[in-house]
PDB file of N, CA and C in Angstrom:
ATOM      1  N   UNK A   1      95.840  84.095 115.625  1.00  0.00           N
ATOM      2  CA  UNK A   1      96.464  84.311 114.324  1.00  0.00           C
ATOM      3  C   UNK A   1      97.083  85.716 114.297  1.00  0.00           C
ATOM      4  N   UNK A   2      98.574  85.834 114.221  1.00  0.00           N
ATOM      5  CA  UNK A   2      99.065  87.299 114.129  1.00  0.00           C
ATOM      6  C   UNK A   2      98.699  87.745 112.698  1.00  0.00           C
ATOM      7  N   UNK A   3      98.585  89.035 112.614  1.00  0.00           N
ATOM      8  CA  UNK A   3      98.069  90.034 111.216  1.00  0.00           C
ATOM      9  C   UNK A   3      98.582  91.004 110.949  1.00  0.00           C
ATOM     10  N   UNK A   4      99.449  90.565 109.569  1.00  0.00           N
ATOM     11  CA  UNK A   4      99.876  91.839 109.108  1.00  0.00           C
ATOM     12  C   UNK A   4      99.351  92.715 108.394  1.00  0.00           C
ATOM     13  N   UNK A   5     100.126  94.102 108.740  1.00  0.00           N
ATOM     14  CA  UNK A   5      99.566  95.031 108.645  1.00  0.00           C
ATOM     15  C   UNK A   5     100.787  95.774 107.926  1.00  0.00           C
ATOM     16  N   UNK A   6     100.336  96.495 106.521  1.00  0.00           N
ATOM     17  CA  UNK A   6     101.392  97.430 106.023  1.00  0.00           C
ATOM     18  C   UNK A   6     101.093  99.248 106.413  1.00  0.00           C
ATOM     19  N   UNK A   7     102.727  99.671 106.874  1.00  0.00           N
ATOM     20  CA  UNK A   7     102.352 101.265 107.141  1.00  0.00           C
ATOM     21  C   UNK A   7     103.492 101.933 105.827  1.00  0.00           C
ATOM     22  N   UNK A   8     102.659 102.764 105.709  1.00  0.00           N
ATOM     23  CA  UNK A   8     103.246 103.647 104.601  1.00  0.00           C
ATOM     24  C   UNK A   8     104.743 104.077 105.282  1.00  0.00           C
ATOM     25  N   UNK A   9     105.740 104.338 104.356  1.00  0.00           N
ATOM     26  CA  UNK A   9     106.745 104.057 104.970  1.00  0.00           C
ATOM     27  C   UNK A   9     107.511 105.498 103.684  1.00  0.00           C
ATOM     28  N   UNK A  10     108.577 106.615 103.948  1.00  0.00           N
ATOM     29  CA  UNK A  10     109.060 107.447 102.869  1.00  0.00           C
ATOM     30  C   UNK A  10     110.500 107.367 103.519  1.00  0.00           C
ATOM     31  N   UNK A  11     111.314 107.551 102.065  1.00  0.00           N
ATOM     32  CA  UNK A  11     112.806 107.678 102.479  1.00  0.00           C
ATOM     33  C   UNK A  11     113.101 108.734 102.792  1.00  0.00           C
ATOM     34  N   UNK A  12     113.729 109.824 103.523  1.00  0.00           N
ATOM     35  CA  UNK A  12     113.958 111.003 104.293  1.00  0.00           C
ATOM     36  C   UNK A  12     114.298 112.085 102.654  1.00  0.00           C
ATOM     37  N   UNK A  13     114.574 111.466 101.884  1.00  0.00           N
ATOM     38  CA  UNK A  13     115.185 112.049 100.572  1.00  0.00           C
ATOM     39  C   UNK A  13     113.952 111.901  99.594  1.00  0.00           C
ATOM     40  N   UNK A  14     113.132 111.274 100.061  1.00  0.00           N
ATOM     41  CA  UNK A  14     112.014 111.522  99.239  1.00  0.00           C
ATOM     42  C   UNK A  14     110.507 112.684 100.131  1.00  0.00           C
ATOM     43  N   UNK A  15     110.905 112.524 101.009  1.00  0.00           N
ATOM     44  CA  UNK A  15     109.343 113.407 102.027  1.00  0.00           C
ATOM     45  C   UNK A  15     109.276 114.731 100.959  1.00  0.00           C
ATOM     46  N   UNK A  16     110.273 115.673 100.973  1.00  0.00           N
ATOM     47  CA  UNK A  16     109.664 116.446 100.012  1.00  0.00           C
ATOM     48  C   UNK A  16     108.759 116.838  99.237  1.00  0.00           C
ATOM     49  N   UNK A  17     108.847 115.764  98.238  1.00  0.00           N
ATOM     50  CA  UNK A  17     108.544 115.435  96.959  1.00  0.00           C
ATOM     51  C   UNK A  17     107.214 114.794  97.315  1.00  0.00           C
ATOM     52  N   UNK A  18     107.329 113.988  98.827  1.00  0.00           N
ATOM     53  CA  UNK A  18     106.031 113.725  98.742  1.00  0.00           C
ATOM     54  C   UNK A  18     104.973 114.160  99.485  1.00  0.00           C
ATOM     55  N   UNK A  19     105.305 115.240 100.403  1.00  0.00           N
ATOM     56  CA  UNK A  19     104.648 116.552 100.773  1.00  0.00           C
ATOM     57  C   UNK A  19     103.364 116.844  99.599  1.00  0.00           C
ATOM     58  N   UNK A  20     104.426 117.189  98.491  1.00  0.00           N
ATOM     59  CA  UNK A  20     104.296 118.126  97.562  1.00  0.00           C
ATOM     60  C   UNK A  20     102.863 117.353  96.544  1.00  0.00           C
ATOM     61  N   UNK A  21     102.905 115.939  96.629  1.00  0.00           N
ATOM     62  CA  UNK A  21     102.470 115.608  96.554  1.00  0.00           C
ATOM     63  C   UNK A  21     100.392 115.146  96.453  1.00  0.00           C
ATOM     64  N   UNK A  22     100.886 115.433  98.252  1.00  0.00           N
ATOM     65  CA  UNK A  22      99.775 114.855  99.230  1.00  0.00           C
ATOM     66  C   UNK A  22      98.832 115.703  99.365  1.00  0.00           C
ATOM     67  N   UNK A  23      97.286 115.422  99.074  1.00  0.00           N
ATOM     68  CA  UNK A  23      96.683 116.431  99.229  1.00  0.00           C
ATOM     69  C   UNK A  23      96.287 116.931 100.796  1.00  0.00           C
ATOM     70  N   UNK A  24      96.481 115.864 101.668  1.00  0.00           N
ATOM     71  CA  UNK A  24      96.265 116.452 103.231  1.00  0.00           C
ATOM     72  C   UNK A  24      98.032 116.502 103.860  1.00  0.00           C
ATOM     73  N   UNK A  25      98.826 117.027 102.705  1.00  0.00           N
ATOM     74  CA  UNK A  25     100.289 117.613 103.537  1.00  0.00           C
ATOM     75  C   UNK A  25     100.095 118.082 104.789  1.00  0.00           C
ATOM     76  N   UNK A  26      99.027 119.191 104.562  1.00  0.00           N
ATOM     77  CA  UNK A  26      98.990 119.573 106.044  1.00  0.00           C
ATOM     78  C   UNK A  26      98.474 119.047 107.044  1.00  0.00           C
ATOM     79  N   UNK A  27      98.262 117.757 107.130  1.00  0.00           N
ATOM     80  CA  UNK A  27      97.977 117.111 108.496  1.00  0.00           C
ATOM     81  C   UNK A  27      99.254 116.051 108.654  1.00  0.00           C
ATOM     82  N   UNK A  28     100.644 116.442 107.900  1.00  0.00           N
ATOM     83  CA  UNK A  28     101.641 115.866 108.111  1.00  0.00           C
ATOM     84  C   UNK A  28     102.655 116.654 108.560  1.00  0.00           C
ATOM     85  N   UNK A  29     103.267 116.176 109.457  1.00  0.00           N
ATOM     86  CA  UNK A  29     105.226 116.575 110.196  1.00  0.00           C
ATOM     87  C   UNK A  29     105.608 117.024 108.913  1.00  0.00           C
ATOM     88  N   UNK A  30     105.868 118.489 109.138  1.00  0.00           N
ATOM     89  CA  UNK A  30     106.741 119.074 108.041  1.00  0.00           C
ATOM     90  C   UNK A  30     108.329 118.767 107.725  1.00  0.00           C
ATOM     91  N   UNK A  31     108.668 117.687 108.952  1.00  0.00           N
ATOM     92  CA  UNK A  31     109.751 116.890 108.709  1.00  0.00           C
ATOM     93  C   UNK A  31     110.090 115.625 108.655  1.00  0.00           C
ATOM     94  N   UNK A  32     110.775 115.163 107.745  1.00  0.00           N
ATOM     95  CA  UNK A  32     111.082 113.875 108.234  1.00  0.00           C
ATOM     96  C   UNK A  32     111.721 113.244 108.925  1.00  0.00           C
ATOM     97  N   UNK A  33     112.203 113.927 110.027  1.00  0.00           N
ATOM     98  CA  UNK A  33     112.085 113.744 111.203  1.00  0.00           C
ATOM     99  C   UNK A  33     111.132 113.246 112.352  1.00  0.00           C
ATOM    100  N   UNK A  34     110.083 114.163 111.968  1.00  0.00           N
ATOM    101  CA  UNK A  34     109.456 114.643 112.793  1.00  0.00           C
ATOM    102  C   UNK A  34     108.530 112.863 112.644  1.00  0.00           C
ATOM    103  N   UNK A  35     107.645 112.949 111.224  1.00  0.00           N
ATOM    104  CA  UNK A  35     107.287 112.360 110.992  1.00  0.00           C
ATOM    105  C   UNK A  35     107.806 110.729 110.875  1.00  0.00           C
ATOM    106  N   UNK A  36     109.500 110.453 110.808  1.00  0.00           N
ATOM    107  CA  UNK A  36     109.824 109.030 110.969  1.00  0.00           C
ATOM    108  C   UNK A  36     109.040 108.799 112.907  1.00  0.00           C
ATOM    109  N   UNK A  37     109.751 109.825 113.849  1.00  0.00           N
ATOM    110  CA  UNK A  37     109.587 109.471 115.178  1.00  0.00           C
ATOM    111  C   UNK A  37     107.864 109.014 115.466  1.00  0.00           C
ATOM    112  N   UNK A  38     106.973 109.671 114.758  1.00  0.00           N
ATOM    113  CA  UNK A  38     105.742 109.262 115.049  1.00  0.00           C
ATOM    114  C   UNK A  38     105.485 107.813 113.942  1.00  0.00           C
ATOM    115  N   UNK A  39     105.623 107.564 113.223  1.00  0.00           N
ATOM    116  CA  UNK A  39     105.916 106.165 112.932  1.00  0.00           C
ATOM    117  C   UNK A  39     106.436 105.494 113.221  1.00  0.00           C
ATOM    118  N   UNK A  40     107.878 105.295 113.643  1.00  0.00           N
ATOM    119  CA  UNK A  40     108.300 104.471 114.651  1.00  0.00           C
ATOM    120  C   UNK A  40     107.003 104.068 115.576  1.00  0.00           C
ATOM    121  N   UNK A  41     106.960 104.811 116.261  1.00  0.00           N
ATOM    122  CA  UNK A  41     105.828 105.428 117.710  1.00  0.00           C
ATOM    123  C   UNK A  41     104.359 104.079 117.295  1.00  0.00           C
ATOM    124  N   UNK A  42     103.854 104.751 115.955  1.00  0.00           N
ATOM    125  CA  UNK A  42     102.968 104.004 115.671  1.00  0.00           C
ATOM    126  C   UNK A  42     103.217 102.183 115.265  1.00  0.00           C
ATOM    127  N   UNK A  43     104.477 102.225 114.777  1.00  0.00           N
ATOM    128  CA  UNK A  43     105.012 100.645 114.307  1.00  0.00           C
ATOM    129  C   UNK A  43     105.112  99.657 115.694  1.00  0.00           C
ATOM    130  N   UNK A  44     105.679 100.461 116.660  1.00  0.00           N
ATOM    131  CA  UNK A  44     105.305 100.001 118.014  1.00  0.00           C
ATOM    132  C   UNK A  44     104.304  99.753 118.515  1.00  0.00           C
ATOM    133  N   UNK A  45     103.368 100.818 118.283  1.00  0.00           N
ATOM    134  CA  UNK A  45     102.190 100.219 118.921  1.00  0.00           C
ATOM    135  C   UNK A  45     101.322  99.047 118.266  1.00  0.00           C
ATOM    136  N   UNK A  46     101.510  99.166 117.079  1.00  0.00           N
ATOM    137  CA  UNK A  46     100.742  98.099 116.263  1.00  0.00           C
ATOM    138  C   UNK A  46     101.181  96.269 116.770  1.00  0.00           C
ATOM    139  N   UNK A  47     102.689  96.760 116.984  1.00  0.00           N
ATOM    140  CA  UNK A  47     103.138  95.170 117.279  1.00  0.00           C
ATOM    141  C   UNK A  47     103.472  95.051 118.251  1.00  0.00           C
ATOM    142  N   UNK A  48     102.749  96.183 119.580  1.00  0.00           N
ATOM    143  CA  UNK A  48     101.979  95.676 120.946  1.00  0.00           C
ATOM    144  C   UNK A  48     101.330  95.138 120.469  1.00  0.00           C
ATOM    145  N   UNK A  49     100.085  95.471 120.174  1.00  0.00           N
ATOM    146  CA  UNK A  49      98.841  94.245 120.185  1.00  0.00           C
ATOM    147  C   UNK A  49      98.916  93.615 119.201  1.00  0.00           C
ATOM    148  N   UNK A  50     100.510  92.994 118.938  1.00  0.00           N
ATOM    149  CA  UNK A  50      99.995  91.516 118.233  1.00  0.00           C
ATOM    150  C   UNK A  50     100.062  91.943 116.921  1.00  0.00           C
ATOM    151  N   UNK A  51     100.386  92.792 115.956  1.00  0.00           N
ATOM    152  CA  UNK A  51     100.511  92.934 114.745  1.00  0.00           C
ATOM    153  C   UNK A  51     101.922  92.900 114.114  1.00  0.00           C
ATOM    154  N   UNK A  52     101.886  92.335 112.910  1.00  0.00           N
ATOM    155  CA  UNK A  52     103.124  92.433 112.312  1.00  0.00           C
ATOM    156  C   UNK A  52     103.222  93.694 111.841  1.00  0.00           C
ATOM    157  N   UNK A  53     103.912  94.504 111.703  1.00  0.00           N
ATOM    158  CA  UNK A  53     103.855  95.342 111.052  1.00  0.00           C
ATOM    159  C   UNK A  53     104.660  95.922 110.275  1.00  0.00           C
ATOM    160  N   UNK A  54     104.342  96.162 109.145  1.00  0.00           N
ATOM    161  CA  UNK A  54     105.587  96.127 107.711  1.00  0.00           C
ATOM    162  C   UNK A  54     105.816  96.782 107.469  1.00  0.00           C
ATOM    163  N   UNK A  55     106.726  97.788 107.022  1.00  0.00           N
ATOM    164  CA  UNK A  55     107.467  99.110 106.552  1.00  0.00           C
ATOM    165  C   UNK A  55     106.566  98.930 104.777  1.00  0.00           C
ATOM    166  N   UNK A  56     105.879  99.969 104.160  1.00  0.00           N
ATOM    167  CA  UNK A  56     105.891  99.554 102.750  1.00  0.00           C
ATOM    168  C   UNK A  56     106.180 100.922 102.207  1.00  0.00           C
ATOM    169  N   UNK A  57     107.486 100.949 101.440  1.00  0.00           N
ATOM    170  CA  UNK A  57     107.663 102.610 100.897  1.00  0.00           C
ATOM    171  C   UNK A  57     107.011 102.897 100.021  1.00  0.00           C
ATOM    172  N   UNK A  58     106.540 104.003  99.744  1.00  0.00           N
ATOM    173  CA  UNK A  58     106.528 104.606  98.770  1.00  0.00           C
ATOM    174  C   UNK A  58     107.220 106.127  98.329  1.00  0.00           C
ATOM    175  N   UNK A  59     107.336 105.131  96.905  1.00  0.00           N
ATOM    176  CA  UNK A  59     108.255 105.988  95.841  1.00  0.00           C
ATOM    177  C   UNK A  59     107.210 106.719  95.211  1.00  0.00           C
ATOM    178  N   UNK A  60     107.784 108.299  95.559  1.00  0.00           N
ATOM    179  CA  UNK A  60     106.567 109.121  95.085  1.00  0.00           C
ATOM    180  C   UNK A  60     106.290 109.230  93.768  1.00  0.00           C
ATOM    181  N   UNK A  61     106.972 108.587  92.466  1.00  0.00           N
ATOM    182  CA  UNK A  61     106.287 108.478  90.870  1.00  0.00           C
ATOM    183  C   UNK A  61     105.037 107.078  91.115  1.00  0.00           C
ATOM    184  N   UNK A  62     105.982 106.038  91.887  1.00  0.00           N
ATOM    185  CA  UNK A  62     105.212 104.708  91.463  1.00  0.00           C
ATOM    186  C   UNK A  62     103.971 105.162  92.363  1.00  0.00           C
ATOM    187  N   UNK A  63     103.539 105.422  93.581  1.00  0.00           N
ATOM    188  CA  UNK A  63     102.247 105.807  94.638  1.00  0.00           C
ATOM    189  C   UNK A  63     101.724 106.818  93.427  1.00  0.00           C
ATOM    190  N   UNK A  64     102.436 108.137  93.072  1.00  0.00           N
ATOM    191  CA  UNK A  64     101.446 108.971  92.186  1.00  0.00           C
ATOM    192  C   UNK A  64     100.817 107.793  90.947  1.00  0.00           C
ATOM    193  N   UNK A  65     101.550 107.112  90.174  1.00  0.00           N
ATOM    194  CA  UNK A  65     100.993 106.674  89.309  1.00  0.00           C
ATOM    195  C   UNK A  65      99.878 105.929  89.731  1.00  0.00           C
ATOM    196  N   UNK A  66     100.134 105.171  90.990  1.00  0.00           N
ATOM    197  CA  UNK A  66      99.165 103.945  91.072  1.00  0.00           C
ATOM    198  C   UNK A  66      97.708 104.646  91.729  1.00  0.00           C
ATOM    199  N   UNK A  67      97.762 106.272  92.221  1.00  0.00           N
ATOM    200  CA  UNK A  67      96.650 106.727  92.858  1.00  0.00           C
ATOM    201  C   UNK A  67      96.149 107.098  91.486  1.00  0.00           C
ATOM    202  N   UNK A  68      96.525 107.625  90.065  1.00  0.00           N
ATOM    203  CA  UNK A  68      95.982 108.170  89.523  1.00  0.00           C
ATOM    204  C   UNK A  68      94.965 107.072  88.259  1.00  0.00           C
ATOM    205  N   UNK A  69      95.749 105.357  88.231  1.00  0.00           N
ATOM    206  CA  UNK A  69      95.494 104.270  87.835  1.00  0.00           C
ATOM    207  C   UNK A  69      93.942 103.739  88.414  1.00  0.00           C
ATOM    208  N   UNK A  70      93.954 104.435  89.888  1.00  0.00           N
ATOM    209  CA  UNK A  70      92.400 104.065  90.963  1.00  0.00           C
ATOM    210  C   UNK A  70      91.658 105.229  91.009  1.00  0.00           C
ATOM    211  N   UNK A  71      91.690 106.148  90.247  1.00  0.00           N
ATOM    212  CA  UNK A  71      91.421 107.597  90.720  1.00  0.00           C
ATOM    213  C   UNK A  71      91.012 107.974  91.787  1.00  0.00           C
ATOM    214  N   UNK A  72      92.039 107.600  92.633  1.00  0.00           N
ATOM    215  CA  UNK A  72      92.244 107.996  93.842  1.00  0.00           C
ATOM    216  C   UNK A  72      92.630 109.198  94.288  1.00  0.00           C
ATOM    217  N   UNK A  73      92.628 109.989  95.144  1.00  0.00           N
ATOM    218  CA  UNK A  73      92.507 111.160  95.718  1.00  0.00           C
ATOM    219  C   UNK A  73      94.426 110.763  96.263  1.00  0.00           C
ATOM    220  N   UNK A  74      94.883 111.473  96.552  1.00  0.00           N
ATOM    221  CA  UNK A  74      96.405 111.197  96.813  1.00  0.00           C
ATOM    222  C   UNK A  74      96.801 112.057  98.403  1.00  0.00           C
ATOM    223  N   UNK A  75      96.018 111.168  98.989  1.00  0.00           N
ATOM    224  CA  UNK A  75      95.735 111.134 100.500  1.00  0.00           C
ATOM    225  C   UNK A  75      96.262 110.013 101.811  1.00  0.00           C
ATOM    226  N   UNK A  76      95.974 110.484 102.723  1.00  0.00           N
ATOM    227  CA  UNK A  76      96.067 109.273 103.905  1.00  0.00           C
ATOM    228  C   UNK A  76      95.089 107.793 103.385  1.00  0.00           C
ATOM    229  N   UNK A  77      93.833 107.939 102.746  1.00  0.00           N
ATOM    230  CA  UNK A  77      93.133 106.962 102.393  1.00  0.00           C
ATOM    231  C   UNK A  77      94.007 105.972 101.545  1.00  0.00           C
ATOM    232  N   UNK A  78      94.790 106.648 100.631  1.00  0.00           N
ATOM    233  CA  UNK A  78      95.341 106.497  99.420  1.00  0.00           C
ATOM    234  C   UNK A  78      96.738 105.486  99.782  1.00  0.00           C
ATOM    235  N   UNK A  79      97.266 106.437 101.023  1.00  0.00           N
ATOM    236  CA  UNK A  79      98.488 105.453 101.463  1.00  0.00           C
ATOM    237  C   UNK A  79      98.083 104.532 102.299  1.00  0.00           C
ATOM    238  N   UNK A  80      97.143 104.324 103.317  1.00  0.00           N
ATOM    239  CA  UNK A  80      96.954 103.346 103.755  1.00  0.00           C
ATOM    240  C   UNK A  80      96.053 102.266 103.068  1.00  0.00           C
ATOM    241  N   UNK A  81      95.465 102.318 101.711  1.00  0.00           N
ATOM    242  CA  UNK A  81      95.320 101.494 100.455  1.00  0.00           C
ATOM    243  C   UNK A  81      96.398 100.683 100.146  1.00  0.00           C
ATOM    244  N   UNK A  82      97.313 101.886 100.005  1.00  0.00           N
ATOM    245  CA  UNK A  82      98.338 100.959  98.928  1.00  0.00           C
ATOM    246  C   UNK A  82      99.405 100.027  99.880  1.00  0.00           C
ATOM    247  N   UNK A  83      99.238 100.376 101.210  1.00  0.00           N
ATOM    248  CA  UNK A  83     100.315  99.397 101.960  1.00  0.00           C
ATOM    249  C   UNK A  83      99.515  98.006 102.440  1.00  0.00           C
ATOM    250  N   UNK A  84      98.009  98.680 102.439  1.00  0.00           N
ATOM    251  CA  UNK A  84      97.429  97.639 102.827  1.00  0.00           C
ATOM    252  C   UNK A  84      97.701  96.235 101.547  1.00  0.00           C
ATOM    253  N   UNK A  85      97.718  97.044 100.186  1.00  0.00           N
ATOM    254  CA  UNK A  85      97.953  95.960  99.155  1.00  0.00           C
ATOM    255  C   UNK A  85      99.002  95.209  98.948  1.00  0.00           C
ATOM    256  N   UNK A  86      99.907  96.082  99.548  1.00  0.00           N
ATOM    257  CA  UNK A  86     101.319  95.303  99.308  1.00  0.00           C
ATOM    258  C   UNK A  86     101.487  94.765 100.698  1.00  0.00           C
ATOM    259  N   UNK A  87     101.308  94.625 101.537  1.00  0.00           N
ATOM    260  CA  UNK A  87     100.953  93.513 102.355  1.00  0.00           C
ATOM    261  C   UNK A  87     100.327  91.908 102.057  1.00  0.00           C
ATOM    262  N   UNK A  88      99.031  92.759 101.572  1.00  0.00           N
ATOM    263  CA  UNK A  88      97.995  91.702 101.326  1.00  0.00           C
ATOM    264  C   UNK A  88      98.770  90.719 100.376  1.00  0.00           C
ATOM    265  N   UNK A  89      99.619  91.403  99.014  1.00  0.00           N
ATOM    266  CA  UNK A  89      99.918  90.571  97.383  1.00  0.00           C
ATOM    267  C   UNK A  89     100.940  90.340  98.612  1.00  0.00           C
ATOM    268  N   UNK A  90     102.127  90.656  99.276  1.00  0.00           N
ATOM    269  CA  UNK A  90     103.052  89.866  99.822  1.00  0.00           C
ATOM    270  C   UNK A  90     102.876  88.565 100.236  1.00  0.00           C
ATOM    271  N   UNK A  91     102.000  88.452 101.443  1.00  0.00           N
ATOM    272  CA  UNK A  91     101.370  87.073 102.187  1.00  0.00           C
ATOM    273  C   UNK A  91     100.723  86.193 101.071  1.00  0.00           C
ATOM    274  N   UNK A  92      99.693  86.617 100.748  1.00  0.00           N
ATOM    275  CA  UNK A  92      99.151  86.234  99.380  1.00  0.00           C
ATOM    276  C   UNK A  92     100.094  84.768  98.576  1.00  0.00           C
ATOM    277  N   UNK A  93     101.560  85.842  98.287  1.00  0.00           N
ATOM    278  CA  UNK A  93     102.157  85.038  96.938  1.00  0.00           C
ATOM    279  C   UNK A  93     103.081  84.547  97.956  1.00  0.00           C
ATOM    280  N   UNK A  94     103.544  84.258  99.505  1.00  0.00           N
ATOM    281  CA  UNK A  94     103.513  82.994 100.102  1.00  0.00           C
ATOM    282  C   UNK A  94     103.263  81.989 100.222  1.00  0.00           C
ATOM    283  N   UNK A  95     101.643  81.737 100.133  1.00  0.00           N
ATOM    284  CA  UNK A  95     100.861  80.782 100.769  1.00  0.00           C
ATOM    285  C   UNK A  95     101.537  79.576  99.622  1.00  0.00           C
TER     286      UNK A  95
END
């Protein structure tokens, strides 16, 4: 059974904003550059072994709102939550 998998995904015009955001910025590519090439990197590897793997953006009002809706910490935990969900409601409202 292949399994998808959502990765947090930012538009180059939004990283800024969502730097500014993030409370572990600093364990992120201060560019978006920097940071698309290691996602790419990672989107590859995921669908080596067999994973789908889905681009899911986030728009830094709608992610702030929805971390502060879970009182969530507005972190790596936080984005790989919310792609995992919009994955999940995607397949989900397939079936």
């Amino acid at each position: 059974q292949v399994r998808a998998i959502g990765i947090p995904w930012y538009r180059r015009e939004d990283y800024p904003r969502l730097l500014a955001l993030f409370a572990d910025a600093a364990a992120l590519p201060r560019t978006w550059d920097e940071w698309h090439q290691r996602a790419e990197q990672l989107r590859g590897e995921r669908e080596a072994r067999g994973a789908i793997a889905e681009r899911v953006m986030l728009d830094p009002d709608e992610f702030a709102g929805w971390c502060v809706l879970r009182g969530l910490r507005i972190d790596n935990d936080a984005r790989k939550r919310f792609a995992a969900e919009a994955v999940a409601a995607k397949h989900r409202n397939r079936s």
